[in-house]
PDB file of N, CA and C in Angstrom:
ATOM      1  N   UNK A   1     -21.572 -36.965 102.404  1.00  0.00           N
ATOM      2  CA  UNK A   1     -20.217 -36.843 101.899  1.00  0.00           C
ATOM      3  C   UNK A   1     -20.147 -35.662 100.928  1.00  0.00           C
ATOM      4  N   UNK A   2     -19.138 -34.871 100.869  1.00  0.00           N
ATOM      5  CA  UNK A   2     -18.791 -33.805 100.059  1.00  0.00           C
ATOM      6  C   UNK A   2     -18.236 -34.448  98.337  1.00  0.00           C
ATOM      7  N   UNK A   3     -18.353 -33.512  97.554  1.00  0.00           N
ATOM      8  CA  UNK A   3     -17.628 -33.917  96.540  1.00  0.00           C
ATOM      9  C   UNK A   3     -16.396 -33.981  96.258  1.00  0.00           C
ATOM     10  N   UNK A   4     -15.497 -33.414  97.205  1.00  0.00           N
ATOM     11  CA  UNK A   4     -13.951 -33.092  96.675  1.00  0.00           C
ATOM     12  C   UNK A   4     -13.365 -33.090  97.824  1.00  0.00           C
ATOM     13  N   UNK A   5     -12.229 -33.533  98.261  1.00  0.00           N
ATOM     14  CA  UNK A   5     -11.660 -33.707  99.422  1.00  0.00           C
ATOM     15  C   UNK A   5      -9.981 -33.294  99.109  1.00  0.00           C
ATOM     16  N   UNK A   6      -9.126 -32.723  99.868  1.00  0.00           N
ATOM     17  CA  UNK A   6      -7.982 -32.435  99.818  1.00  0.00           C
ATOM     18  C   UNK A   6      -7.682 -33.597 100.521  1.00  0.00           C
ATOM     19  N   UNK A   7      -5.903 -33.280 100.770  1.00  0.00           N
ATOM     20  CA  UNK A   7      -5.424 -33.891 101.471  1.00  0.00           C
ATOM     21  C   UNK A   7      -5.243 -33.972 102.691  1.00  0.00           C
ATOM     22  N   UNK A   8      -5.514 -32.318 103.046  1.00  0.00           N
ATOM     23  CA  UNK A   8      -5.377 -32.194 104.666  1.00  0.00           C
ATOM     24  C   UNK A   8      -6.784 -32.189 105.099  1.00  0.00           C
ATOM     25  N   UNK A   9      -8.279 -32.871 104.369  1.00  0.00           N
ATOM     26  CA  UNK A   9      -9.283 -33.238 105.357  1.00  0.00           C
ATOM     27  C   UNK A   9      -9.831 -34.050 104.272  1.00  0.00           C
ATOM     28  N   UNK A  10      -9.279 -35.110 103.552  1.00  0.00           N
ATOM     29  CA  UNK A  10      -9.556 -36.469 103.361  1.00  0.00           C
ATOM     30  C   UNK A  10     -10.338 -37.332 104.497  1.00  0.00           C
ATOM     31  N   UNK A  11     -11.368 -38.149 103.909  1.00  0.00           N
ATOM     32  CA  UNK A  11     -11.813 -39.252 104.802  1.00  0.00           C
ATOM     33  C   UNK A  11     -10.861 -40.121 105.223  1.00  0.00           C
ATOM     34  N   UNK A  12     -11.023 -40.834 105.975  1.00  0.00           N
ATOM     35  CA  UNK A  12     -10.526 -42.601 106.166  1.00  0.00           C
ATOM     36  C   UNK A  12     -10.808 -43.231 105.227  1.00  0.00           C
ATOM     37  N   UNK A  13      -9.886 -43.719 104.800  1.00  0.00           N
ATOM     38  CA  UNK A  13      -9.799 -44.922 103.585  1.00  0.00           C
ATOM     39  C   UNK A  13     -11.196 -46.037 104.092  1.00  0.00           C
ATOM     40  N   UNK A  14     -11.165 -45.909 105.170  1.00  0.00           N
ATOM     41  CA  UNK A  14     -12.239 -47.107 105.230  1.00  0.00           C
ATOM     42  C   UNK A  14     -13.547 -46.331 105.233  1.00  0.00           C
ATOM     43  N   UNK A  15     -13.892 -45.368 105.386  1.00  0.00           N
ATOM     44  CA  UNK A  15     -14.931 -44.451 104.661  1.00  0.00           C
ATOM     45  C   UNK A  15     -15.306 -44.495 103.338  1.00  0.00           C
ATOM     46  N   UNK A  16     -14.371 -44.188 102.920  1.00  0.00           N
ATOM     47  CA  UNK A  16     -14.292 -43.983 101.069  1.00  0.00           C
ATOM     48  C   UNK A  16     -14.582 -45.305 100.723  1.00  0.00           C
ATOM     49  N   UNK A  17     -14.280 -46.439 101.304  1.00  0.00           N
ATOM     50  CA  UNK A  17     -14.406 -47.381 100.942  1.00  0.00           C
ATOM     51  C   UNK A  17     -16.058 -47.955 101.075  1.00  0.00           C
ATOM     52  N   UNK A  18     -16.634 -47.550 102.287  1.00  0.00           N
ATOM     53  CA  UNK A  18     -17.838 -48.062 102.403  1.00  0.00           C
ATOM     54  C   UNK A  18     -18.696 -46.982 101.439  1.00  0.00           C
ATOM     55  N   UNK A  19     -18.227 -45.824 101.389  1.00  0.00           N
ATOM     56  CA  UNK A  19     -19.386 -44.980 100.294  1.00  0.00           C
ATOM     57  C   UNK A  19     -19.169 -45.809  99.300  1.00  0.00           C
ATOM     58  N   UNK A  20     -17.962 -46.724  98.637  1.00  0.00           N
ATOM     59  CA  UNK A  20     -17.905 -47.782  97.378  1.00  0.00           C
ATOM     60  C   UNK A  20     -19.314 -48.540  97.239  1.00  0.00           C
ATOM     61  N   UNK A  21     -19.232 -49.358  98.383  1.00  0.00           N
ATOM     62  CA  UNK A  21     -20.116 -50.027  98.915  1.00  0.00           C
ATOM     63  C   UNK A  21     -21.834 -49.653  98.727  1.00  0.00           C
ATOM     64  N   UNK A  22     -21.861 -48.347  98.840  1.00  0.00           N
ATOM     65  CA  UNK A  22     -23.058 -47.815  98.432  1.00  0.00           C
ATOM     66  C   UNK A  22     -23.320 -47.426  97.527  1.00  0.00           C
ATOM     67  N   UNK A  23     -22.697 -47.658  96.074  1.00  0.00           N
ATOM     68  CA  UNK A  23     -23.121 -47.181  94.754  1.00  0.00           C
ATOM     69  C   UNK A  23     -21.831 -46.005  94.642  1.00  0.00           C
ATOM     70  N   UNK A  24     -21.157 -45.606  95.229  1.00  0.00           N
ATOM     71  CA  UNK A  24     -20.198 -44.255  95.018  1.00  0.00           C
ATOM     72  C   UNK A  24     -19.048 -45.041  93.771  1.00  0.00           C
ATOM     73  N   UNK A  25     -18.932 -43.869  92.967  1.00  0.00           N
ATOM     74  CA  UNK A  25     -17.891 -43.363  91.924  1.00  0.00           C
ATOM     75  C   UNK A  25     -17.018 -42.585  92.808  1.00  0.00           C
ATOM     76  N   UNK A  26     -15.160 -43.062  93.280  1.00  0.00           N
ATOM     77  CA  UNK A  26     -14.384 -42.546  93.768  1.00  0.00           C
ATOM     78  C   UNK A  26     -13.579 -42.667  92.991  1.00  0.00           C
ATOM     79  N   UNK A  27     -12.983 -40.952  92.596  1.00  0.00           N
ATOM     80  CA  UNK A  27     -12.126 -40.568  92.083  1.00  0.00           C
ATOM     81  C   UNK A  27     -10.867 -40.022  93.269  1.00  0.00           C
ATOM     82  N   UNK A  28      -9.355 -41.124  93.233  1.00  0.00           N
ATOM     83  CA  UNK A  28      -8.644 -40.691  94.209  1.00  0.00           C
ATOM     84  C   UNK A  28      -7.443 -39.945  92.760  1.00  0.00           C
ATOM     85  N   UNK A  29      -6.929 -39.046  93.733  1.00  0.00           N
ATOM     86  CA  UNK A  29      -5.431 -38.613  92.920  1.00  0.00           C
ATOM     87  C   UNK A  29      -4.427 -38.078  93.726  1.00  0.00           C
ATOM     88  N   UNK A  30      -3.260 -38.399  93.175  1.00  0.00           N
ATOM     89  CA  UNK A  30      -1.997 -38.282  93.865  1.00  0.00           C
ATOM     90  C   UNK A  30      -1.046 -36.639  93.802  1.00  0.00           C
ATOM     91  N   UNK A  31      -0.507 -35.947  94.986  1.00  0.00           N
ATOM     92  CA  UNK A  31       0.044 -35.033  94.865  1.00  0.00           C
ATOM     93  C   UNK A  31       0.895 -34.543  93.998  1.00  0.00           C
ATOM     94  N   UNK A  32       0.815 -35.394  92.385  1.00  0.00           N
ATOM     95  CA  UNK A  32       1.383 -34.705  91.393  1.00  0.00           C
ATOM     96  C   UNK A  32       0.356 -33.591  90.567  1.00  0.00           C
ATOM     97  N   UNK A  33      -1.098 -34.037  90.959  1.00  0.00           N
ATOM     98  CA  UNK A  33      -2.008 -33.204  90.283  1.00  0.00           C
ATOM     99  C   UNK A  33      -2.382 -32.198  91.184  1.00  0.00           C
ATOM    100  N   UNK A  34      -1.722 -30.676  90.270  1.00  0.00           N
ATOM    101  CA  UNK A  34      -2.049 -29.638  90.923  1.00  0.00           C
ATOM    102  C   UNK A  34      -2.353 -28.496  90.175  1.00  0.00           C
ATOM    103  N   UNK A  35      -2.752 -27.617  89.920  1.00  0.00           N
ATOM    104  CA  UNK A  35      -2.778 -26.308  89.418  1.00  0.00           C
ATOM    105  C   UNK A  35      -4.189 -26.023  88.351  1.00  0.00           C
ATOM    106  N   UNK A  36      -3.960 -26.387  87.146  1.00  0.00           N
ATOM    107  CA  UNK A  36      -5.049 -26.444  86.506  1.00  0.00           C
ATOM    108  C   UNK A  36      -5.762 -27.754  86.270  1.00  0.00           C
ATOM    109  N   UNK A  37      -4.340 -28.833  86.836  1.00  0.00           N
ATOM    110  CA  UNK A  37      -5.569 -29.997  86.846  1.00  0.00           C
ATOM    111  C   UNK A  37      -6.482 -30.210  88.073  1.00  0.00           C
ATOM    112  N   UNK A  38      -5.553 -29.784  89.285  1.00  0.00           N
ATOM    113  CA  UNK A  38      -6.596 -29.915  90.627  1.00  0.00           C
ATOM    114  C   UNK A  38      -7.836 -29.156  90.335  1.00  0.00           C
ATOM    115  N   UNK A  39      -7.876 -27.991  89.124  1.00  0.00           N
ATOM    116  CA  UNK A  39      -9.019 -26.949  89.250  1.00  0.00           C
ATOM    117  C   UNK A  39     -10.436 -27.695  88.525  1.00  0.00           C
ATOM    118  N   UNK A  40      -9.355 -28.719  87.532  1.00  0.00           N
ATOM    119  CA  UNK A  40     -10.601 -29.102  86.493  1.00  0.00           C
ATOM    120  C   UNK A  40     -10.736 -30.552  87.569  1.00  0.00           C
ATOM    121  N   UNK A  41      -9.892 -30.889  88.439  1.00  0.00           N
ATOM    122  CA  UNK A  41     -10.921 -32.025  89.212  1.00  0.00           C
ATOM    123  C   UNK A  41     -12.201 -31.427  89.711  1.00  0.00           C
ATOM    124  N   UNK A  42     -11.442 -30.254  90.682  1.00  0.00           N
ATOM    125  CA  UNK A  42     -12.939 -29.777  91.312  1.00  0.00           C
ATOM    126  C   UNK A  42     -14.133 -29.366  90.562  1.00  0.00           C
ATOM    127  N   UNK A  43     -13.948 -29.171  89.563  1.00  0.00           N
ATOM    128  CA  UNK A  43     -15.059 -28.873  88.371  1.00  0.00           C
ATOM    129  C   UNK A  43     -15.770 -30.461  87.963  1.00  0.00           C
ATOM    130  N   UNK A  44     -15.374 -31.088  87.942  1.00  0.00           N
ATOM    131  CA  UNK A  44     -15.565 -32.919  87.766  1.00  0.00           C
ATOM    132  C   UNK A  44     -16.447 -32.850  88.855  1.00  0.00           C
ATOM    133  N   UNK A  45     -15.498 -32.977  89.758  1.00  0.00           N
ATOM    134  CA  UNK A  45     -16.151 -33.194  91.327  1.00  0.00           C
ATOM    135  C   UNK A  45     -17.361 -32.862  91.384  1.00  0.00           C
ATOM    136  N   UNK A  46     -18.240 -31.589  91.061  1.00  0.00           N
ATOM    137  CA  UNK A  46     -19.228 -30.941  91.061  1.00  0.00           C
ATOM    138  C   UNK A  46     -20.087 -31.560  89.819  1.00  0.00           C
ATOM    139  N   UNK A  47     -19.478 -31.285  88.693  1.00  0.00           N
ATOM    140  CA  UNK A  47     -20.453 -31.911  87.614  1.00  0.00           C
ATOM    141  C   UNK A  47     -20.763 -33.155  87.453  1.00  0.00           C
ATOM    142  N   UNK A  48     -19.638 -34.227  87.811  1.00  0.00           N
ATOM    143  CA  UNK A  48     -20.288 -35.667  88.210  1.00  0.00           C
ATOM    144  C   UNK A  48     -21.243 -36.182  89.050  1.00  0.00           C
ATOM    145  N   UNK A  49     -21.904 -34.814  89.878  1.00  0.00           N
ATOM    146  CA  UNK A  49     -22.876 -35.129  91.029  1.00  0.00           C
ATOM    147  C   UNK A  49     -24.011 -35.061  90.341  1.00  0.00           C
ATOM    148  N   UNK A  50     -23.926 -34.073  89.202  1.00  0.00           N
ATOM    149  CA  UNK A  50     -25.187 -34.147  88.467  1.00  0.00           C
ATOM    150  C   UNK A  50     -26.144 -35.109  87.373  1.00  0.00           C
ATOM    151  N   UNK A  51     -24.877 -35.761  87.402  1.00  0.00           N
ATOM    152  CA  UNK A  51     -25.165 -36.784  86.094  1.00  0.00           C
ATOM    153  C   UNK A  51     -25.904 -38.119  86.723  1.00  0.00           C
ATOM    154  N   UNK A  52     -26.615 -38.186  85.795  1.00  0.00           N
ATOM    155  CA  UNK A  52     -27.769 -39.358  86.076  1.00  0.00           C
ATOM    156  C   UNK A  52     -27.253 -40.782  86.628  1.00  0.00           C
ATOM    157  N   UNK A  53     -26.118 -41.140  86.232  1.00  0.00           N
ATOM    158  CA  UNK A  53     -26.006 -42.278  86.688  1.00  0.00           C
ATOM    159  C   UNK A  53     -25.033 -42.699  87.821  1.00  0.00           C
ATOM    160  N   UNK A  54     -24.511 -41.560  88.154  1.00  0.00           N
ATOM    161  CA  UNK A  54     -24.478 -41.109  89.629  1.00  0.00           C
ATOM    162  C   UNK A  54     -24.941 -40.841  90.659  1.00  0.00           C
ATOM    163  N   UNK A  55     -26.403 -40.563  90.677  1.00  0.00           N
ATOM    164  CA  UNK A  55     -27.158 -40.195  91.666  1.00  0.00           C
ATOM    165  C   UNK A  55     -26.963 -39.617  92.431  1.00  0.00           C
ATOM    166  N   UNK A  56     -26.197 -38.569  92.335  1.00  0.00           N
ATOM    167  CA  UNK A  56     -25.295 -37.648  93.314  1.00  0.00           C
ATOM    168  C   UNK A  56     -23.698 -38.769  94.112  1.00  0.00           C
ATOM    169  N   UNK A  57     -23.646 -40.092  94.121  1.00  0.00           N
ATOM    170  CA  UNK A  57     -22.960 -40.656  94.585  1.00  0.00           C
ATOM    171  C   UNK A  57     -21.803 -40.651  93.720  1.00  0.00           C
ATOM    172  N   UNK A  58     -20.619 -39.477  93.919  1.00  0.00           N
ATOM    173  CA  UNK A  58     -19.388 -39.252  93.208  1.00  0.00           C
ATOM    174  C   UNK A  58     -18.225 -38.932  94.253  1.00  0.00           C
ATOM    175  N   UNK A  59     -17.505 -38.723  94.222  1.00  0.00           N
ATOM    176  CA  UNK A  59     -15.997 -38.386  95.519  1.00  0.00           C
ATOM    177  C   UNK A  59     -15.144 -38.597  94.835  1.00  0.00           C
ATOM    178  N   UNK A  60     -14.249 -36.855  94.947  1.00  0.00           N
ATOM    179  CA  UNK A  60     -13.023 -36.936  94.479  1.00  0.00           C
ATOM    180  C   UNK A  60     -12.009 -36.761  95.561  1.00  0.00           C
ATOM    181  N   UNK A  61     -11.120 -37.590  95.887  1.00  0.00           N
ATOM    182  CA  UNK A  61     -10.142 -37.624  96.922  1.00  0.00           C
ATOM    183  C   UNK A  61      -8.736 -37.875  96.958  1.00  0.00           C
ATOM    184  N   UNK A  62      -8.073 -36.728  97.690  1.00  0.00           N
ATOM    185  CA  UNK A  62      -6.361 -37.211  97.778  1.00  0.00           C
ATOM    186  C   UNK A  62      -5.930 -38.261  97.785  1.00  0.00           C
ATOM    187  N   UNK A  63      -4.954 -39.193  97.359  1.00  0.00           N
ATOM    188  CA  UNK A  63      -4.878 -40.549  97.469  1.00  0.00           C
ATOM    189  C   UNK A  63      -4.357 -40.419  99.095  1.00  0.00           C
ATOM    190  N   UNK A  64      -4.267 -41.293  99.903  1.00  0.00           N
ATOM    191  CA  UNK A  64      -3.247 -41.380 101.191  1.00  0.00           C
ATOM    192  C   UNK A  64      -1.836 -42.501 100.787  1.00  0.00           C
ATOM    193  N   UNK A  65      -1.085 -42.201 100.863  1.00  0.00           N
ATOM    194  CA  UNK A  65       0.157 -42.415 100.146  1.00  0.00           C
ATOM    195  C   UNK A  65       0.851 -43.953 101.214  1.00  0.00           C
ATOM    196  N   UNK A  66      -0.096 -43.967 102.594  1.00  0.00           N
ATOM    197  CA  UNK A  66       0.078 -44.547 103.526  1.00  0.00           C
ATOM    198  C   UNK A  66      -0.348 -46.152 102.881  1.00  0.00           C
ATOM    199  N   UNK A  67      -1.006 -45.708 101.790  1.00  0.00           N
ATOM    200  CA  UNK A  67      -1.408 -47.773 101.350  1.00  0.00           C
ATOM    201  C   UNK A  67      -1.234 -47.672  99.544  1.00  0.00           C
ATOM    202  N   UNK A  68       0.215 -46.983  99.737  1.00  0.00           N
ATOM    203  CA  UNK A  68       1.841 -47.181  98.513  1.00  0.00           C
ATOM    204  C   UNK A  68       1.320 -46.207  97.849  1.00  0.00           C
ATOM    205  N   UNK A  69       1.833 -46.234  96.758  1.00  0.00           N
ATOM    206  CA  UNK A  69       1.934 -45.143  95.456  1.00  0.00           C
ATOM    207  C   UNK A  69       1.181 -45.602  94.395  1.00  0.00           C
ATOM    208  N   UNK A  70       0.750 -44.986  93.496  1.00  0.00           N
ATOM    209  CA  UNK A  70      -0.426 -45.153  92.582  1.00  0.00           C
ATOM    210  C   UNK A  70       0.852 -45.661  91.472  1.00  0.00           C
ATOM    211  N   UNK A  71       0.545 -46.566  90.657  1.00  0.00           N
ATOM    212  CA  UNK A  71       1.321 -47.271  90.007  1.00  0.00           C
ATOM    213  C   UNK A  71       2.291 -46.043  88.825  1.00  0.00           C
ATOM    214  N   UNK A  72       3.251 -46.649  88.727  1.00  0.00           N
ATOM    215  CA  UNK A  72       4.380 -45.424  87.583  1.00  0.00           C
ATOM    216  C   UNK A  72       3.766 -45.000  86.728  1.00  0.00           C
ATOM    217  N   UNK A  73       3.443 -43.658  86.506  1.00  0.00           N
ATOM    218  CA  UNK A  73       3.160 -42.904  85.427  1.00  0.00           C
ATOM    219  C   UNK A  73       1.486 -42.488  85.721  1.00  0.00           C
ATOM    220  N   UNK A  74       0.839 -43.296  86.669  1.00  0.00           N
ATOM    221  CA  UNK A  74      -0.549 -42.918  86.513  1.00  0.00           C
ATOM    222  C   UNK A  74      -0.787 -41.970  88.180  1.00  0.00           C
ATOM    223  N   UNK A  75      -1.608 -41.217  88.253  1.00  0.00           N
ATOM    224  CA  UNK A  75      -1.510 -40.382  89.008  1.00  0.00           C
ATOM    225  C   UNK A  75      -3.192 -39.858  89.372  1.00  0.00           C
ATOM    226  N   UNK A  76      -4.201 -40.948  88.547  1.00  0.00           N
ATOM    227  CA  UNK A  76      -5.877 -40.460  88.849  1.00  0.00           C
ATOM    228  C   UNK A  76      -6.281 -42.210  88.943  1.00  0.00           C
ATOM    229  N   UNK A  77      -6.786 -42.520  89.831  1.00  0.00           N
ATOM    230  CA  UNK A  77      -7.617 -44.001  89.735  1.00  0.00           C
ATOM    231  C   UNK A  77      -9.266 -43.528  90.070  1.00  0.00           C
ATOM    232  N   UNK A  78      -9.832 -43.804  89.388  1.00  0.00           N
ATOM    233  CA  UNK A  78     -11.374 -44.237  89.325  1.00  0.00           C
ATOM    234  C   UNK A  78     -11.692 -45.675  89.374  1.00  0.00           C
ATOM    235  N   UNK A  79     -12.243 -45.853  91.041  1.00  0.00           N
ATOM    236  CA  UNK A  79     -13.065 -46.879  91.213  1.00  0.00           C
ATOM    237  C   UNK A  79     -14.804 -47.404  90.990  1.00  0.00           C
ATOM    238  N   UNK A  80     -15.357 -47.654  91.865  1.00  0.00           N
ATOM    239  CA  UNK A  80     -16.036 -48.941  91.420  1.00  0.00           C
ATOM    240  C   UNK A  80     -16.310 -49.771  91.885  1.00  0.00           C
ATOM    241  N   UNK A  81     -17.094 -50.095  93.018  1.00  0.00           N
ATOM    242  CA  UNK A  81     -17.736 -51.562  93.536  1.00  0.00           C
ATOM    243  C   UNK A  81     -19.395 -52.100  93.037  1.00  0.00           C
ATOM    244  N   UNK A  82     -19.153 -52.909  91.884  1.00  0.00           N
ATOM    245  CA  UNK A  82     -20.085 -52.944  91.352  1.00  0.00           C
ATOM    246  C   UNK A  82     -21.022 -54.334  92.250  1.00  0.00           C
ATOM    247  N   UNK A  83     -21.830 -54.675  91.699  1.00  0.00           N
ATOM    248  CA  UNK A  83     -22.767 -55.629  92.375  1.00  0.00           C
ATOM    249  C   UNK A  83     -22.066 -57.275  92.465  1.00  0.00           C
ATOM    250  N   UNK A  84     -21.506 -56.928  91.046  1.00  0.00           N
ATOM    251  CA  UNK A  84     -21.122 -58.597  90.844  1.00  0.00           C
ATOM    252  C   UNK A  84     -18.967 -58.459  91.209  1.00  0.00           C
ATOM    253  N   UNK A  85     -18.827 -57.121  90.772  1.00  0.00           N
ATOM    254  CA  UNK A  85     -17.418 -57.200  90.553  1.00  0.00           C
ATOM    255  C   UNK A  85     -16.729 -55.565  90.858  1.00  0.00           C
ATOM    256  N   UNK A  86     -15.548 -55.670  91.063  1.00  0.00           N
ATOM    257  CA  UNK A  86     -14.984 -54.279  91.326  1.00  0.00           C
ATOM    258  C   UNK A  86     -14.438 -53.864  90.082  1.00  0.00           C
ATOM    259  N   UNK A  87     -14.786 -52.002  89.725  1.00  0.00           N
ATOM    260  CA  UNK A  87     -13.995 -51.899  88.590  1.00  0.00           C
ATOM    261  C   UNK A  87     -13.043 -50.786  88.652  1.00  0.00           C
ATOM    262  N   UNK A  88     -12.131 -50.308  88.029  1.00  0.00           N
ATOM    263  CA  UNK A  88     -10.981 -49.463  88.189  1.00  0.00           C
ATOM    264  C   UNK A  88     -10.411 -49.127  87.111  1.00  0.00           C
ATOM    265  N   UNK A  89      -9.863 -47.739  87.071  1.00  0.00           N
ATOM    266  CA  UNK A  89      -9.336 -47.410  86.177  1.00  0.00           C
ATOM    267  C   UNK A  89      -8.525 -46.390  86.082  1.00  0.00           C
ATOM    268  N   UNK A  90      -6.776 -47.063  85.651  1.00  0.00           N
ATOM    269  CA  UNK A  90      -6.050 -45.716  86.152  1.00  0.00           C
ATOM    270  C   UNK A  90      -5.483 -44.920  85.207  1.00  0.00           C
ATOM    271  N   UNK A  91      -5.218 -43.733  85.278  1.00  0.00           N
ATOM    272  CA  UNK A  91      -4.760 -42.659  84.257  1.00  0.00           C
ATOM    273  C   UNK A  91      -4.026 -41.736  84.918  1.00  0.00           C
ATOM    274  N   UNK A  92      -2.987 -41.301  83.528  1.00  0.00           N
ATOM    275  CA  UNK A  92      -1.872 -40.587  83.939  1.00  0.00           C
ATOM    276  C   UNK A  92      -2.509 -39.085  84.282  1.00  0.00           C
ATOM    277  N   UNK A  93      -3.402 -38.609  83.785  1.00  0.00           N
ATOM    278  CA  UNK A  93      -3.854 -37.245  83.970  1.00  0.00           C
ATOM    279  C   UNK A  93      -5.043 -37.021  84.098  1.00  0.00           C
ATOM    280  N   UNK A  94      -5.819 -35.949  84.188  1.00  0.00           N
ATOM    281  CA  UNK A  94      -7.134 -35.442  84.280  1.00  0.00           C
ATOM    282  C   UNK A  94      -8.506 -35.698  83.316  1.00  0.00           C
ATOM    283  N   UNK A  95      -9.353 -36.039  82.860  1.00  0.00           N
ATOM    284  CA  UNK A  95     -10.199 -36.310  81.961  1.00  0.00           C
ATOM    285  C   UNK A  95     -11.600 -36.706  82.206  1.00  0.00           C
ATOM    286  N   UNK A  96     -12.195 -35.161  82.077  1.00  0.00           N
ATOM    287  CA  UNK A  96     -13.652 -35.617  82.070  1.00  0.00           C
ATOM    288  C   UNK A  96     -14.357 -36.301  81.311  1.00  0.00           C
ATOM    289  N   UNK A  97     -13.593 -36.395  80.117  1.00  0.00           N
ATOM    290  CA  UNK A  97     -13.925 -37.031  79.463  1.00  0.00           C
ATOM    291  C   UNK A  97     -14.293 -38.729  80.020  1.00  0.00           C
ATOM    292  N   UNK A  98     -13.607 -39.129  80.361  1.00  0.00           N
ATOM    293  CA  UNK A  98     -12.650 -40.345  80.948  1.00  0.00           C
ATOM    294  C   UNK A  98     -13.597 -40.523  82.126  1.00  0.00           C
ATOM    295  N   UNK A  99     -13.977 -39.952  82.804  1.00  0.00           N
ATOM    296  CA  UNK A  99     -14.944 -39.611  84.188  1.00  0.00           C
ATOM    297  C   UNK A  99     -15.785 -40.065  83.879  1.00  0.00           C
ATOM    298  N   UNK A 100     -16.859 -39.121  82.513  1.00  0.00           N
ATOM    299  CA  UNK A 100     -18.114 -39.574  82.225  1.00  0.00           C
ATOM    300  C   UNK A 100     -18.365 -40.991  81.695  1.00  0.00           C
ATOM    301  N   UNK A 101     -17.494 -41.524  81.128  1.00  0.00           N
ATOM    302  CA  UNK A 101     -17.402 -42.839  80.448  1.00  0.00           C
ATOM    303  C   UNK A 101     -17.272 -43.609  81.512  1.00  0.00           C
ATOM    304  N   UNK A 102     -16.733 -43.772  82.673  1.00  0.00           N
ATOM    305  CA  UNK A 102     -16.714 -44.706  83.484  1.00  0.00           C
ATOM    306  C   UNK A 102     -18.027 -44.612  84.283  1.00  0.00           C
ATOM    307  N   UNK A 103     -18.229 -43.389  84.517  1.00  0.00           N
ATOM    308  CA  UNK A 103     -19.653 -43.349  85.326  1.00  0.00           C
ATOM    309  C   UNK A 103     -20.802 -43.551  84.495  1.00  0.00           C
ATOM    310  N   UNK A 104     -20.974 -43.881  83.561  1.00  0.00           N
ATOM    311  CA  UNK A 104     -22.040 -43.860  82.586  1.00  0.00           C
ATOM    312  C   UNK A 104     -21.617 -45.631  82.377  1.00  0.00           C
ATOM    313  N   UNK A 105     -20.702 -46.323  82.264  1.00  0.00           N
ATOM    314  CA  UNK A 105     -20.559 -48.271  82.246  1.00  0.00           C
ATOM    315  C   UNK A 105     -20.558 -48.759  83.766  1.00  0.00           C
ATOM    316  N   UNK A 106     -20.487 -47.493  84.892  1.00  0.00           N
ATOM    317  CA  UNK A 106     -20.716 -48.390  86.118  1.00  0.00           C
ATOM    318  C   UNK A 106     -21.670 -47.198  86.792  1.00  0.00           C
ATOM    319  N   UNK A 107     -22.925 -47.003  86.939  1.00  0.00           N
ATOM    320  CA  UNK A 107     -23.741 -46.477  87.756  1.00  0.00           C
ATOM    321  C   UNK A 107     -23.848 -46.751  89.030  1.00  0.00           C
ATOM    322  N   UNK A 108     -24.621 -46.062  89.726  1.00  0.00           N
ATOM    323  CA  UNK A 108     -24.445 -46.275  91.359  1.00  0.00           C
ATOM    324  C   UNK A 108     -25.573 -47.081  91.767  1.00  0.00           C
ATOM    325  N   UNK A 109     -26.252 -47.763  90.866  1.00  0.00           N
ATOM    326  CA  UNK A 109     -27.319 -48.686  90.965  1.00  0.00           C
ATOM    327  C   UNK A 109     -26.909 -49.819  90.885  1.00  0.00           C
ATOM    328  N   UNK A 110     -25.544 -49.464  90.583  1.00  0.00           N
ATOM    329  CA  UNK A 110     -24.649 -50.986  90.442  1.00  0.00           C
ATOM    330  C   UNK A 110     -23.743 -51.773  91.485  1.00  0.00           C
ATOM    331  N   UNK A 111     -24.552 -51.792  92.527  1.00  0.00           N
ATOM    332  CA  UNK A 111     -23.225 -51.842  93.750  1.00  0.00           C
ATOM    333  C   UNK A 111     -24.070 -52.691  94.893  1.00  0.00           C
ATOM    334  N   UNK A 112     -22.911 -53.320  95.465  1.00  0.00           N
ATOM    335  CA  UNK A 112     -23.956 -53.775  96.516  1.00  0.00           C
ATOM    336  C   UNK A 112     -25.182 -53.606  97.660  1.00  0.00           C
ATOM    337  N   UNK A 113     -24.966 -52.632  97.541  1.00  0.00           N
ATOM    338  CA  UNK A 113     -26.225 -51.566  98.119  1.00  0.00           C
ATOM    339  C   UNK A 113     -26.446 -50.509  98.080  1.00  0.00           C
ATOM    340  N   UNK A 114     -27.364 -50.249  96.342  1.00  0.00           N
ATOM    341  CA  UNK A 114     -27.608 -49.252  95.678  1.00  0.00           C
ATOM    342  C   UNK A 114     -28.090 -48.306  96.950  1.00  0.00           C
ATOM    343  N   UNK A 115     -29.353 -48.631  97.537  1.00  0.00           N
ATOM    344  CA  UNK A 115     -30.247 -47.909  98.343  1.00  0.00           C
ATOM    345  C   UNK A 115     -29.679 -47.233  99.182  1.00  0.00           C
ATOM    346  N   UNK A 116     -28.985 -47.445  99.940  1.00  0.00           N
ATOM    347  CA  UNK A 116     -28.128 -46.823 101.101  1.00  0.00           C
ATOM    348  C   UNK A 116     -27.645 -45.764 100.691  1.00  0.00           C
ATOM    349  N   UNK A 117     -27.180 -44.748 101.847  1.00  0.00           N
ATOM    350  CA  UNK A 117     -27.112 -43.435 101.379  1.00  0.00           C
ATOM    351  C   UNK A 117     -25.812 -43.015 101.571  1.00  0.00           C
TER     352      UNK A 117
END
């Protein structure tokens, strides 16, 4: 899997979903983020691959608008399929900050099948 996905060559939702499944940190966002925030996703995108508790398992992806709208006002969700529980977290804007903190309380060792690739 790549780190950053547009909209016009996004996976299948049921893709994204099974990289969950394997320890993946998916970052989806909605066609309001564009310009300098799409630039600092793709910069995320890349530097979240490096970080330790990622294990390279990170994805940033267009939302598909086909399963509704990302709730009023928020426009970035960071998921999460952890071992015991799913976690999520949505925000109105861009933040690596915000990135590293979630990937650093849910690692990719944390999921139902860390090992898998």
């Amino acid at each position: 899997a790549r780190e950053f996905y547009s909209e016009r060559d996004r996976p299948a939702m049921e893709q994204l979903v099974h990289n969950l499944e394997h320890g993946y940190t998916v970052l989806w966002y909605d066609d309001t983020i564009k310009g300098e925030q799409l630039d600092a996703l793709k910069d995320i995108a890349v530097s979240a691959r490096d970080k330790a508790p990622t294990r390279g398992k990170f994805i940033v992806s267009a939302w598909d608008d086909a399963y509704g709208d990302l709730p009023e006002g928020k426009h970035v969700a960071l998921s999460h399929w952890g071992a015991e529980q799913g976690h999520r977290q949505l925000c109105s804007g861009v933040s690596g900050e915000v990135v590293a903190d979630f990937i650093e309380k849910y690692p990719a060792n944390d999921s139902p099948e860390p090992n898998a690739a």
